[in-house]
PDB file of N, CA and C in Angstrom:
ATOM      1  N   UNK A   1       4.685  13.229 -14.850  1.00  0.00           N
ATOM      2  CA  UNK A   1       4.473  13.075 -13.417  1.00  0.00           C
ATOM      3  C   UNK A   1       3.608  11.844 -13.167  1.00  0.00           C
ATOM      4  N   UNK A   2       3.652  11.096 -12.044  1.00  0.00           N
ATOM      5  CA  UNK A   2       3.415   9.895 -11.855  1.00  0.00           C
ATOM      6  C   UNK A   2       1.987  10.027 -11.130  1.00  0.00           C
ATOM      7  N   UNK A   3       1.110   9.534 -10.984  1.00  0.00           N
ATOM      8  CA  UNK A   3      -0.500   9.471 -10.317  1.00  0.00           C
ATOM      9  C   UNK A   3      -0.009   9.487  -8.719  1.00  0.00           C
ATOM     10  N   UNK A   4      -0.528  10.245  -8.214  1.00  0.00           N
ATOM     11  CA  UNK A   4      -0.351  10.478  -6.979  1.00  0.00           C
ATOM     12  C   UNK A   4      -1.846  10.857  -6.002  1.00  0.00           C
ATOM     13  N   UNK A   5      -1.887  10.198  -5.160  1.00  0.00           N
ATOM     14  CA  UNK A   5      -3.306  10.648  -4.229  1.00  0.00           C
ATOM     15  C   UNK A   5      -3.091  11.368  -3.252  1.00  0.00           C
ATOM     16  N   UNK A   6      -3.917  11.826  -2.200  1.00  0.00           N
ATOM     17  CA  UNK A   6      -3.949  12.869  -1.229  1.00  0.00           C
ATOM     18  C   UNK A   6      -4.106  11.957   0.222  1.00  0.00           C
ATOM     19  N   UNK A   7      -3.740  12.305   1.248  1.00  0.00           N
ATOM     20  CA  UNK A   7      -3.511  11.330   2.838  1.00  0.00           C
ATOM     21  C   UNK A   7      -5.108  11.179   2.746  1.00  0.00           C
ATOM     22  N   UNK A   8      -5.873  12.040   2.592  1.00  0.00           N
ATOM     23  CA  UNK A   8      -7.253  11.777   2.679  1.00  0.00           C
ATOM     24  C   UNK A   8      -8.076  10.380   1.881  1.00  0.00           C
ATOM     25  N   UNK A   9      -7.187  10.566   0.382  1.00  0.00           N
ATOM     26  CA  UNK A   9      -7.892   9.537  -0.338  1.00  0.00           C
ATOM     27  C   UNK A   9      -7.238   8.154   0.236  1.00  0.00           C
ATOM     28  N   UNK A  10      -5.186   8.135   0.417  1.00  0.00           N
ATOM     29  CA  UNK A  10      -5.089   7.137   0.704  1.00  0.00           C
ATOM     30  C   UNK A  10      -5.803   6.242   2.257  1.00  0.00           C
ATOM     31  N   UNK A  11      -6.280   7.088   2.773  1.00  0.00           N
ATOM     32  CA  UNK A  11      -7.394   6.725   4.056  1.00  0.00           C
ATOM     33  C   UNK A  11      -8.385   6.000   3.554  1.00  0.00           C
ATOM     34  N   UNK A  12      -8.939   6.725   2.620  1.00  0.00           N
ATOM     35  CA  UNK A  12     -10.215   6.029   2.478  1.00  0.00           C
ATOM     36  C   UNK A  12     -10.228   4.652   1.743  1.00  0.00           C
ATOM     37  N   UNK A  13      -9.132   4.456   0.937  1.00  0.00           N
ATOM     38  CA  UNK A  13      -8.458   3.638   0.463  1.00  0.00           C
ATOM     39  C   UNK A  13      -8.748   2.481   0.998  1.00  0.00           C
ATOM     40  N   UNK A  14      -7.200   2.403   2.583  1.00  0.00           N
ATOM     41  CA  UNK A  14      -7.026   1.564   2.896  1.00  0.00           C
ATOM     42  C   UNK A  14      -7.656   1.273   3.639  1.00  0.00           C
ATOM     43  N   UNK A  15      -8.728   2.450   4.310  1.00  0.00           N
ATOM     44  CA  UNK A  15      -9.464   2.261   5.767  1.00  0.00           C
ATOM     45  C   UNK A  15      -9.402   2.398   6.560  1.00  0.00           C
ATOM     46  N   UNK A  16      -8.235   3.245   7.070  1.00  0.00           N
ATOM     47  CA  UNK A  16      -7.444   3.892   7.837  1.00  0.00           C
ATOM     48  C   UNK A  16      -8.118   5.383   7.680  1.00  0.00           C
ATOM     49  N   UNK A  17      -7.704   5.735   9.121  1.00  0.00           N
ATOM     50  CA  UNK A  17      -7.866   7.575   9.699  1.00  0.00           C
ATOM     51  C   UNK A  17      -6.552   7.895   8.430  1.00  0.00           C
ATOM     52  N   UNK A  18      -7.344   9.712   8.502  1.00  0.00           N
ATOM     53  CA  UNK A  18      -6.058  10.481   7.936  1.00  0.00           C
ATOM     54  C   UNK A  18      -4.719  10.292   9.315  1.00  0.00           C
ATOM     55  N   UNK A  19      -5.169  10.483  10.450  1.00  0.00           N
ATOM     56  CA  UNK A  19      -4.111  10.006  11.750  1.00  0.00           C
ATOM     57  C   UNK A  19      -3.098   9.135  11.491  1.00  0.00           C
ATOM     58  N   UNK A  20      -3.581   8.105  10.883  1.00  0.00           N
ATOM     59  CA  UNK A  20      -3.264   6.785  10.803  1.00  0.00           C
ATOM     60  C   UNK A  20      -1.823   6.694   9.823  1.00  0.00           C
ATOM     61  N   UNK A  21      -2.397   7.534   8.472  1.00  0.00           N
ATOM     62  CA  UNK A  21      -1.508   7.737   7.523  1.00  0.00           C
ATOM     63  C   UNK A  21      -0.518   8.480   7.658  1.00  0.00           C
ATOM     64  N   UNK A  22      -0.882  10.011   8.240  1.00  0.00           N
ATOM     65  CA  UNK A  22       0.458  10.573   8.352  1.00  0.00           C
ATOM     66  C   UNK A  22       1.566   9.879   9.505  1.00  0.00           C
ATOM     67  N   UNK A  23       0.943   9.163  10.950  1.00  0.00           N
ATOM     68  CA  UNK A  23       2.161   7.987  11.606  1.00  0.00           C
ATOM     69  C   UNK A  23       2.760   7.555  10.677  1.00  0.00           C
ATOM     70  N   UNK A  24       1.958   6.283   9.277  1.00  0.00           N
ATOM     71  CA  UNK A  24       3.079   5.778   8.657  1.00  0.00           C
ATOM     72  C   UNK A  24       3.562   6.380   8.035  1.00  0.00           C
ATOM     73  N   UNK A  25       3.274   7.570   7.432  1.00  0.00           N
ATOM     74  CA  UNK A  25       4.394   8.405   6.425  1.00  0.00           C
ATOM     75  C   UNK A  25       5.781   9.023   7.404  1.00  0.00           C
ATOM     76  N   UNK A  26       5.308   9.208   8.421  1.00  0.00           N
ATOM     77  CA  UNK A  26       6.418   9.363   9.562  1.00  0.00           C
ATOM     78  C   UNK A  26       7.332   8.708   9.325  1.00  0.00           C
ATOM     79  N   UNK A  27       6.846   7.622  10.196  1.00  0.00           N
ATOM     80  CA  UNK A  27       7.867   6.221  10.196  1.00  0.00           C
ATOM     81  C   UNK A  27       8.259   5.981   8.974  1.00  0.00           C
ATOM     82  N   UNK A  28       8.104   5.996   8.087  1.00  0.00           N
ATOM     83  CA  UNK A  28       8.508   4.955   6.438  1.00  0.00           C
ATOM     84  C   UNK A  28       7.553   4.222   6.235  1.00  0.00           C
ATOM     85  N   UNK A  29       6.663   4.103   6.556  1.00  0.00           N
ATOM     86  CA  UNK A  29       5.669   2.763   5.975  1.00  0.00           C
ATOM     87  C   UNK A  29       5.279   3.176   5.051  1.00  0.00           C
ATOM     88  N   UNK A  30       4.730   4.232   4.838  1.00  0.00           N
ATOM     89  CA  UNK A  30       4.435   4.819   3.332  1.00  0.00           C
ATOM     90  C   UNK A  30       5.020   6.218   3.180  1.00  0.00           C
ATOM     91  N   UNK A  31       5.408   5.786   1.854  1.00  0.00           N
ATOM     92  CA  UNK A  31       6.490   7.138   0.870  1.00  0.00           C
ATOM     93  C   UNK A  31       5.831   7.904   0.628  1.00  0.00           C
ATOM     94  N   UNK A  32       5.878   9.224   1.103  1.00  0.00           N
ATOM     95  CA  UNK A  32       5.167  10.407   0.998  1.00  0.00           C
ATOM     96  C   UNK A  32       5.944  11.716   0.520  1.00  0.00           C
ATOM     97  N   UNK A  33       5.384  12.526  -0.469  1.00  0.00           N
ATOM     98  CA  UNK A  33       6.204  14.398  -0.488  1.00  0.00           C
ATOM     99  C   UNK A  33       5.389  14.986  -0.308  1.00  0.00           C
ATOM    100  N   UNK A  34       6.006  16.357   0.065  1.00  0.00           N
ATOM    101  CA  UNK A  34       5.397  17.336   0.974  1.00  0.00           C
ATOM    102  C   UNK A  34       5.587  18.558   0.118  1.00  0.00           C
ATOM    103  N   UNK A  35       4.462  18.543  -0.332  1.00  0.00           N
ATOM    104  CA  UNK A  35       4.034  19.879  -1.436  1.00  0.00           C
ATOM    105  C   UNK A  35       3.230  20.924  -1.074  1.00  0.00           C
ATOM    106  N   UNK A  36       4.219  22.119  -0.419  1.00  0.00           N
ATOM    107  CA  UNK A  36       3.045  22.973   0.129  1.00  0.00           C
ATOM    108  C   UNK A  36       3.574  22.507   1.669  1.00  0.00           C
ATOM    109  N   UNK A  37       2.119  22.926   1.963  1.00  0.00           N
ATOM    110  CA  UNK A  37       1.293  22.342   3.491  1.00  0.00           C
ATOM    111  C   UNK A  37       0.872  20.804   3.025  1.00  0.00           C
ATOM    112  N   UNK A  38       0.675  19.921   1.955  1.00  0.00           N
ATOM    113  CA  UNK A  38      -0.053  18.934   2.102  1.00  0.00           C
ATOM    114  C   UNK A  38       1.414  17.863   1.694  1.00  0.00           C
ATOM    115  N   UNK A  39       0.982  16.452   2.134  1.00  0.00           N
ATOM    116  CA  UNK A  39       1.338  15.780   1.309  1.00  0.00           C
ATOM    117  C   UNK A  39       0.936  14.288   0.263  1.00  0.00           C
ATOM    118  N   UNK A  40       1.942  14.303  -0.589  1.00  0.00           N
ATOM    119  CA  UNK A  40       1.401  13.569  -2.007  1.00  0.00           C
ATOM    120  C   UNK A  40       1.895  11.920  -1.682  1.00  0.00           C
ATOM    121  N   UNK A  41       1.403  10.918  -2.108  1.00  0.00           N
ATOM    122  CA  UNK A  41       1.338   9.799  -2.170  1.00  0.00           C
ATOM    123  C   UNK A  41       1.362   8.968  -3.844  1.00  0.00           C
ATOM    124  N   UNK A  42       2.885   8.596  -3.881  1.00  0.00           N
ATOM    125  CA  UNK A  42       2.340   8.017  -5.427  1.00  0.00           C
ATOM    126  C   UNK A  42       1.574   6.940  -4.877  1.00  0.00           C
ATOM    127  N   UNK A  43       0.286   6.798  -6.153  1.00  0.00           N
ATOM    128  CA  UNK A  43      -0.358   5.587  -6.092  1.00  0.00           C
ATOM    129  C   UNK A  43       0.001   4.062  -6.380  1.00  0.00           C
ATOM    130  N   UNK A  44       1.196   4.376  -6.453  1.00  0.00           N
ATOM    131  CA  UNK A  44       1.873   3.009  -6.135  1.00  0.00           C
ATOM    132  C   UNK A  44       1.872   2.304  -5.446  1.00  0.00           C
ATOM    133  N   UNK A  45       2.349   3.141  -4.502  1.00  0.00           N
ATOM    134  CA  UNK A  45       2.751   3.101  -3.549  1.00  0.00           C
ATOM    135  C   UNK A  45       1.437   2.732  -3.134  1.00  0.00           C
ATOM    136  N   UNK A  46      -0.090   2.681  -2.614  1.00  0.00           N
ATOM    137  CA  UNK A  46      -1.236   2.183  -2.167  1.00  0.00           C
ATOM    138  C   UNK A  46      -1.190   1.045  -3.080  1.00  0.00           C
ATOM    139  N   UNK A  47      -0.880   0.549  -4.126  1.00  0.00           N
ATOM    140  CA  UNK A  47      -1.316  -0.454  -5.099  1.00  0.00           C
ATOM    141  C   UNK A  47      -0.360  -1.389  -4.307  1.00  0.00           C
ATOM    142  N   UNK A  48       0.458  -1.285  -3.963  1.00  0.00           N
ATOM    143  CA  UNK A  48       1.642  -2.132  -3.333  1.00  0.00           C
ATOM    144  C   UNK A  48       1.472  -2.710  -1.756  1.00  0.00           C
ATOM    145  N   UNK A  49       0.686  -1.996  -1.052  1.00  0.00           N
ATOM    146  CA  UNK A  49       0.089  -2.485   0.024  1.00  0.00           C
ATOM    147  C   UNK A  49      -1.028  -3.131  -0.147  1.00  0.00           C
ATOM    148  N   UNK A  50      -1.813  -2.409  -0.841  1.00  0.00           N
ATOM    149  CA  UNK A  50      -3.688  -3.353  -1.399  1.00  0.00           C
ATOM    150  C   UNK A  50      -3.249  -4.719  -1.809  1.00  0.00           C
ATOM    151  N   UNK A  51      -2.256  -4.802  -3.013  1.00  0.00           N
ATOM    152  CA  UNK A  51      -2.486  -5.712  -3.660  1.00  0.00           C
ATOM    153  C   UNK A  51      -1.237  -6.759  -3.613  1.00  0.00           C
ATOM    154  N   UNK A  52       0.302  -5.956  -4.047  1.00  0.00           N
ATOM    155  CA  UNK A  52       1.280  -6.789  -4.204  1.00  0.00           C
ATOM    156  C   UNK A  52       1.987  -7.586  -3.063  1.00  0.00           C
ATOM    157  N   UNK A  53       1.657  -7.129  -1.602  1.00  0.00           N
ATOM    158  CA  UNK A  53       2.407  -7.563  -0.434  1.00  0.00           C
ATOM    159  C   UNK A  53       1.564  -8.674   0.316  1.00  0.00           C
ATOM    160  N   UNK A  54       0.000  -8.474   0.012  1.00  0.00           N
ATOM    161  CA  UNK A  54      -0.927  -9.376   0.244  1.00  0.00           C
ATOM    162  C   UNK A  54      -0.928 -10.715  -0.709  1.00  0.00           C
ATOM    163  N   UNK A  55      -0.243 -10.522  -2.125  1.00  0.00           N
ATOM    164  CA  UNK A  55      -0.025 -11.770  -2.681  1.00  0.00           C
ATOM    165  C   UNK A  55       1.266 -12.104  -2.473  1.00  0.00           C
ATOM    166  N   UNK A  56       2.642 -11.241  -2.179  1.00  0.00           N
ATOM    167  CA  UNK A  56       3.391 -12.209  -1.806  1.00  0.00           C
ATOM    168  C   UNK A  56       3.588 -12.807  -0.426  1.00  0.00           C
ATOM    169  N   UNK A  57       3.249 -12.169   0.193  1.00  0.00           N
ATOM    170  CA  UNK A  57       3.008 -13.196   1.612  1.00  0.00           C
ATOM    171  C   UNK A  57       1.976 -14.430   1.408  1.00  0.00           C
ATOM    172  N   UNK A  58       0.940 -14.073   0.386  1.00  0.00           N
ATOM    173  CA  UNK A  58      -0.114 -15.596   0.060  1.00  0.00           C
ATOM    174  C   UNK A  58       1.422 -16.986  -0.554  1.00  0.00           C
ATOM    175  N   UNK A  59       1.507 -16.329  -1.558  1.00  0.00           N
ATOM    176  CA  UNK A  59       2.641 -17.161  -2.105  1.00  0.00           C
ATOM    177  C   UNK A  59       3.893 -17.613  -1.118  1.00  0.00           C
ATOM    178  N   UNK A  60       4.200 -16.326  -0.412  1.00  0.00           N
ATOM    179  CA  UNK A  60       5.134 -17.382   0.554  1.00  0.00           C
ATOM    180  C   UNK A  60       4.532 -18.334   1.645  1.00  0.00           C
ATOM    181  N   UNK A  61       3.679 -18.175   2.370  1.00  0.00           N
ATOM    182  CA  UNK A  61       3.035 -18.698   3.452  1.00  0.00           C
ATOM    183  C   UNK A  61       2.671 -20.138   2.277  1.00  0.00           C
ATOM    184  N   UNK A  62       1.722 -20.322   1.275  1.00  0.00           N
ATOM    185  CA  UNK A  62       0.880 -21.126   0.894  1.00  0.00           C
ATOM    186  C   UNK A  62       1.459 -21.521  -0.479  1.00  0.00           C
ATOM    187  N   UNK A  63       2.558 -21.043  -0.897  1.00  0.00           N
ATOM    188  CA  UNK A  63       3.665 -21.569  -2.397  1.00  0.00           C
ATOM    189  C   UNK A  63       3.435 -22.695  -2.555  1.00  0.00           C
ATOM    190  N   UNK A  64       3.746 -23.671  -1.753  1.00  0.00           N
ATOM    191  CA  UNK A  64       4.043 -24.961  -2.613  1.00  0.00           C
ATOM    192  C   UNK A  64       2.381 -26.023  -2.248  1.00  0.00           C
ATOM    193  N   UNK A  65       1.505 -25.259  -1.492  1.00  0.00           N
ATOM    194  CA  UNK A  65       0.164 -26.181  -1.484  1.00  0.00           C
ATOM    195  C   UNK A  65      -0.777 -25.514  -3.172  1.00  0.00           C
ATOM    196  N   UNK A  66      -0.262 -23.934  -3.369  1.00  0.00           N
ATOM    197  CA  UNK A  66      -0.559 -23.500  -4.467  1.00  0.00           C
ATOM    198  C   UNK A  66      -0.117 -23.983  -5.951  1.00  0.00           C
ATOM    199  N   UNK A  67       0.808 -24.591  -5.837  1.00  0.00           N
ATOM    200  CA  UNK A  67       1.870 -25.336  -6.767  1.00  0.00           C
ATOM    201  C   UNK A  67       0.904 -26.664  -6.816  1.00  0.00           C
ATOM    202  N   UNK A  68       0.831 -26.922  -5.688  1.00  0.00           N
ATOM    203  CA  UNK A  68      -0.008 -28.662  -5.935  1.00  0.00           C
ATOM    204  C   UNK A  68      -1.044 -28.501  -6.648  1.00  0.00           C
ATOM    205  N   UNK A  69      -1.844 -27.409  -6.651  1.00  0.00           N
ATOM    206  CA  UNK A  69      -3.455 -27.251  -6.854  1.00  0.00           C
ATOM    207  C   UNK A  69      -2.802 -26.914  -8.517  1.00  0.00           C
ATOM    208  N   UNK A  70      -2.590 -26.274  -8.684  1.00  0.00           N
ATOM    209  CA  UNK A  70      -2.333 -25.682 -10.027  1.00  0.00           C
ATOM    210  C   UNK A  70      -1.623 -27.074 -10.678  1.00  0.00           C
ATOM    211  N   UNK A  71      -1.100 -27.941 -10.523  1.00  0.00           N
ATOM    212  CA  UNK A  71      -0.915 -29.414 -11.263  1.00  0.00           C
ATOM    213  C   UNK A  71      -2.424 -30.589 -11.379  1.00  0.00           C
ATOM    214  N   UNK A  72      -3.188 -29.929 -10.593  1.00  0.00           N
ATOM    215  CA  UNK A  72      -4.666 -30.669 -10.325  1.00  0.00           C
ATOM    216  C   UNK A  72      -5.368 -30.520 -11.420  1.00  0.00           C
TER     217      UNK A  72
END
């Protein structure tokens, strides 16, 4: 089974209300199951908003001034 957190932790996480989280698990913004009464969050799934979507938007927005620096 894969690491999974609780709406509570991914709150505190991102900085967001528990409110906040279950809207996006609504909508799709974040992939959620429903175990019980509660539901589970793989921690990926938070690693992928924290970290991986914030560097590829750096890289797309700023790619090729990042490309220059890295030949410097």
């Amino acid at each position: 089974m894969q690491d999974v957190i609780t709406v509570k932790e991914a709150a505190d996480m991102l900085g967001l209300s528990r409110v906040q989280i279950f809207r996006m698990i609504k909508n799709g913004t974040i992939e959620a199951q429903m175990v019980g009464k509660t539901y589970i969050i793989p921690s990926s799934v938070i690693e992928d908003i924290l970290i991986k979507k914030p560097v590829r938007k750096a890289v797309e927005d700023f790619g090729e001034a990042l490309k220059r620096l890295g030949k410097e």
